[in-house]
PDB file of N, CA and C in Angstrom:
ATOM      1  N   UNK A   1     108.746  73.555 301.173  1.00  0.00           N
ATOM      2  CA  UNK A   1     107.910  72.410 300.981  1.00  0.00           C
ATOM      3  C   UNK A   1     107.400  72.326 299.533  1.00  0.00           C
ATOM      4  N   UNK A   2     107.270  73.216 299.032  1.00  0.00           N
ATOM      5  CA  UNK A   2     107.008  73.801 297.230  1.00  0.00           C
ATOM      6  C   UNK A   2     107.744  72.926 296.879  1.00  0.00           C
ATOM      7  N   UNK A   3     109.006  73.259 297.063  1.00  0.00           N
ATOM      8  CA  UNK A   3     110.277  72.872 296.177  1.00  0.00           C
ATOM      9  C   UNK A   3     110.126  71.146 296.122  1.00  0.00           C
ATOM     10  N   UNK A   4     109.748  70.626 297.560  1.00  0.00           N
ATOM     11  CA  UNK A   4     109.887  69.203 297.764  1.00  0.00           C
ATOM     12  C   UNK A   4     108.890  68.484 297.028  1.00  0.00           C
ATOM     13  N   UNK A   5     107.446  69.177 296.849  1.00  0.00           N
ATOM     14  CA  UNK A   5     106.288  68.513 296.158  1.00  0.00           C
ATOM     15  C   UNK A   5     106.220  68.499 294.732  1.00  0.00           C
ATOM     16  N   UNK A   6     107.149  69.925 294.080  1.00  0.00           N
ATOM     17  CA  UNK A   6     107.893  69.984 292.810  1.00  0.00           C
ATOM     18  C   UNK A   6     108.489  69.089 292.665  1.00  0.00           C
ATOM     19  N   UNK A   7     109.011  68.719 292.868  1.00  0.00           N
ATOM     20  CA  UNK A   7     110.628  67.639 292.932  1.00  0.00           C
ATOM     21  C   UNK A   7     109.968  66.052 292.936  1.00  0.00           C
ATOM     22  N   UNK A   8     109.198  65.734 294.246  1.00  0.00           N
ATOM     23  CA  UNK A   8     108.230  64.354 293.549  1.00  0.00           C
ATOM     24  C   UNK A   8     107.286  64.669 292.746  1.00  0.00           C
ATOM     25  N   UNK A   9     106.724  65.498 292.125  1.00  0.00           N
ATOM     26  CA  UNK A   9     105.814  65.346 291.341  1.00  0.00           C
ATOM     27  C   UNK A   9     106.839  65.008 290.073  1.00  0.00           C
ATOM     28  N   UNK A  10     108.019  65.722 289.946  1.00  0.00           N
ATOM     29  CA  UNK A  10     108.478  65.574 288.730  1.00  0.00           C
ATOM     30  C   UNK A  10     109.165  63.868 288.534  1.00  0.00           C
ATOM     31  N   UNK A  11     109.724  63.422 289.627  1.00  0.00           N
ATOM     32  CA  UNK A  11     110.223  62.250 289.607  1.00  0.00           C
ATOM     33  C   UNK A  11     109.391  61.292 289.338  1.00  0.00           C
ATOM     34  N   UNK A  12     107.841  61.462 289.432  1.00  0.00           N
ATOM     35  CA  UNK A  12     107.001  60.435 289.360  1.00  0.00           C
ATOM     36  C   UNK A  12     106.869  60.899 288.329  1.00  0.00           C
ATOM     37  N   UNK A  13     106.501  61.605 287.443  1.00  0.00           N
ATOM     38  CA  UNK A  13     106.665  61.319 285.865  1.00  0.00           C
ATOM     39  C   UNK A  13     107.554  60.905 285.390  1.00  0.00           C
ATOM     40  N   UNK A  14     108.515  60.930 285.844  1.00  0.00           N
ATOM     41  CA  UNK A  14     109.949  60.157 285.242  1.00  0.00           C
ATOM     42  C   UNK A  14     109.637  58.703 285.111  1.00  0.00           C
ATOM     43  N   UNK A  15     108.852  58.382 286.254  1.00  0.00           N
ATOM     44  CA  UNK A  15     108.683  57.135 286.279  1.00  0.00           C
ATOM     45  C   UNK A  15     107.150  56.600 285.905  1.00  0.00           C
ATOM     46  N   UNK A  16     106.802  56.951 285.323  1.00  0.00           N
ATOM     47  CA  UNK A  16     105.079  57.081 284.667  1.00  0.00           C
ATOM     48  C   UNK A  16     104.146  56.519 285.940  1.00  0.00           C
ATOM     49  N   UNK A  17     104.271  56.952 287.105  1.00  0.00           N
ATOM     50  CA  UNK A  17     103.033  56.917 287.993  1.00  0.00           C
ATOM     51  C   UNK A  17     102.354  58.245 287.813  1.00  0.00           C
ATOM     52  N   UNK A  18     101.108  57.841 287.778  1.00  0.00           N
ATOM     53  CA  UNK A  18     100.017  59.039 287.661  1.00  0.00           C
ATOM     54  C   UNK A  18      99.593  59.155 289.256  1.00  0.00           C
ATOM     55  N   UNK A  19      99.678  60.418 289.412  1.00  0.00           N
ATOM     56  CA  UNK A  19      99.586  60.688 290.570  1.00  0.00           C
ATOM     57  C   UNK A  19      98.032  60.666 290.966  1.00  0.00           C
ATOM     58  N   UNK A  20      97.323  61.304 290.001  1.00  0.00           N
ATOM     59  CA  UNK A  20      96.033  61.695 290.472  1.00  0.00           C
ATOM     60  C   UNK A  20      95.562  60.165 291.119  1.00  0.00           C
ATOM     61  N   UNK A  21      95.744  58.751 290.021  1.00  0.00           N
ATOM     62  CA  UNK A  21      95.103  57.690 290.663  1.00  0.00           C
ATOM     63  C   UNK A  21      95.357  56.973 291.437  1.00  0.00           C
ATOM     64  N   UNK A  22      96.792  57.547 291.702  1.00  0.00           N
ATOM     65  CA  UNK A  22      97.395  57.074 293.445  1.00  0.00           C
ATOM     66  C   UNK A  22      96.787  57.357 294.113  1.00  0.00           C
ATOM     67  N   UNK A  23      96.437  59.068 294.610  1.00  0.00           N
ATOM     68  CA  UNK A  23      95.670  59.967 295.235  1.00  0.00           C
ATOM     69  C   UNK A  23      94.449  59.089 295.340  1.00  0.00           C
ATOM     70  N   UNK A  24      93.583  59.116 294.925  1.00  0.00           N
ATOM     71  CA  UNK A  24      92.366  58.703 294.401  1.00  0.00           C
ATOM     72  C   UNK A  24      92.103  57.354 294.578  1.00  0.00           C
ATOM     73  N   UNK A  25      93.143  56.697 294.645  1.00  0.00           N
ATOM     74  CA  UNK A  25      93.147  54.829 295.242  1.00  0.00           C
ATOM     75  C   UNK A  25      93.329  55.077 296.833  1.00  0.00           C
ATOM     76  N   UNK A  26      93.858  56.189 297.406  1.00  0.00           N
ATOM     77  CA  UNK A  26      94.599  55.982 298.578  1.00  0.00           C
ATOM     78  C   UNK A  26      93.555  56.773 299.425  1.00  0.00           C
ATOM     79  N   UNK A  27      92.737  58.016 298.629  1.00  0.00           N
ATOM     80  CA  UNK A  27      91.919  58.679 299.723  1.00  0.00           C
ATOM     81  C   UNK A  27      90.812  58.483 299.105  1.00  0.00           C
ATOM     82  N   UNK A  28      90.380  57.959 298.020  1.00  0.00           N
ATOM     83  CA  UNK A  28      89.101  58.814 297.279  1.00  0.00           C
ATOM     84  C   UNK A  28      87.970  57.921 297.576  1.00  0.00           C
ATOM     85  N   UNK A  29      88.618  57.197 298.398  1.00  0.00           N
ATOM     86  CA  UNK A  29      87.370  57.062 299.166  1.00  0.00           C
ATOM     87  C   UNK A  29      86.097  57.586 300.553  1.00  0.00           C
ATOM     88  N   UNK A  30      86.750  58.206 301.204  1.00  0.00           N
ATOM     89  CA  UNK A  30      86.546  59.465 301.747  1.00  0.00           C
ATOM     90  C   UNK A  30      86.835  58.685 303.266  1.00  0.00           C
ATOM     91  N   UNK A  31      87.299  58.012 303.579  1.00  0.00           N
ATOM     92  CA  UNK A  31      87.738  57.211 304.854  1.00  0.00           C
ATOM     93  C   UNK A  31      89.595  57.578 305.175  1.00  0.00           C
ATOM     94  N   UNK A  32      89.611  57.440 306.378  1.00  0.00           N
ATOM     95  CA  UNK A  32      90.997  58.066 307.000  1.00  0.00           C
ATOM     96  C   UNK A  32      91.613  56.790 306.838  1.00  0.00           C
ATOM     97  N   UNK A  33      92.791  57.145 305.768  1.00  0.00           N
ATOM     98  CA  UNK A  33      94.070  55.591 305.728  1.00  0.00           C
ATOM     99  C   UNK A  33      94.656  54.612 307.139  1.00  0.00           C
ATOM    100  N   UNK A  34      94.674  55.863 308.217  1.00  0.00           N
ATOM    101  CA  UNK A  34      95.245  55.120 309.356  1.00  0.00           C
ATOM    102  C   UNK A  34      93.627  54.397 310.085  1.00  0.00           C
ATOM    103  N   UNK A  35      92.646  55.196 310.278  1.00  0.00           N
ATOM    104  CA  UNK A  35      92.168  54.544 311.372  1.00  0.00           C
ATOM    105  C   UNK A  35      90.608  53.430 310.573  1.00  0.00           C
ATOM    106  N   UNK A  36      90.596  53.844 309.127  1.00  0.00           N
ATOM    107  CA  UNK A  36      89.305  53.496 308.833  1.00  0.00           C
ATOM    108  C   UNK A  36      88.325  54.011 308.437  1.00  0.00           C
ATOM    109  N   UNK A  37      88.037  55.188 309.455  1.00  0.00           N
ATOM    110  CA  UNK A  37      86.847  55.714 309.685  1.00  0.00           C
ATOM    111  C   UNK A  37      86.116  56.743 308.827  1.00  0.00           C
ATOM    112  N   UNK A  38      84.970  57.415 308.947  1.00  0.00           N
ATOM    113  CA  UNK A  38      84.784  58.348 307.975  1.00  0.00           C
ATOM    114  C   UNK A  38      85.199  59.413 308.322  1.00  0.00           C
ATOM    115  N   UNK A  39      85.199  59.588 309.773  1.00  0.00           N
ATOM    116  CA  UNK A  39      85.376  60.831 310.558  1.00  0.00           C
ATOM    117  C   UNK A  39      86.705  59.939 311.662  1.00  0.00           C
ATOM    118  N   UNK A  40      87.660  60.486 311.555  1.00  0.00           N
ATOM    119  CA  UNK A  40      88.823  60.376 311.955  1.00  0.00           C
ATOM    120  C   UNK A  40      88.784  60.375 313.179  1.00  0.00           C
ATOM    121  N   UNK A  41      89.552  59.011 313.395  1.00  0.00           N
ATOM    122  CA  UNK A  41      89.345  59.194 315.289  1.00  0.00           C
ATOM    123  C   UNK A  41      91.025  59.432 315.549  1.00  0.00           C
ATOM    124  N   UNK A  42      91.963  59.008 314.777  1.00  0.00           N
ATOM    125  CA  UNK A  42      93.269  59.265 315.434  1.00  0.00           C
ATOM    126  C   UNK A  42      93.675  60.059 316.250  1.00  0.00           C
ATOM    127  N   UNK A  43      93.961  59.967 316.854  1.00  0.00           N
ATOM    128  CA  UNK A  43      95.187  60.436 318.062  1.00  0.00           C
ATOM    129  C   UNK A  43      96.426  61.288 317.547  1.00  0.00           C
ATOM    130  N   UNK A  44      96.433  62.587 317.379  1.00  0.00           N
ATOM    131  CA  UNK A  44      97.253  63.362 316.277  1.00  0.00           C
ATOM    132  C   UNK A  44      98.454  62.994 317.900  1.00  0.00           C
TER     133      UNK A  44
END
C-alpha cells in the first residue's frame, strides 16, 4: 500500500495538484464526506 501512495503522490506532482489542499478542501473541515455529519453515522 506504501508503494501505491508513493506512486500517487508522485503522479500528482507530475501534474501540479497539491495534495495537502485537496486533503484540506475534502476533510478539513472536520465533517464525514459521505454522510455529513460531525460524528459519522455511516453504515461501514
Amino acid at each position: 500500500m506504501a508503494d501505491v501512495l508513493a506512486w500517487l503522490t508522485s503522479l500528482a506532482n507530475l501534474v501540479n495538484v497539491n495534495l495537502e489542499f485537496e486533503a484540506k478542501k475534502k476533510y478539513g473541515r472536520g465533517f464525514c464526506p459521505r454522510c455529513g455529519m460531525r460524528k459519522c453515522i455511516c453504515e461501514e
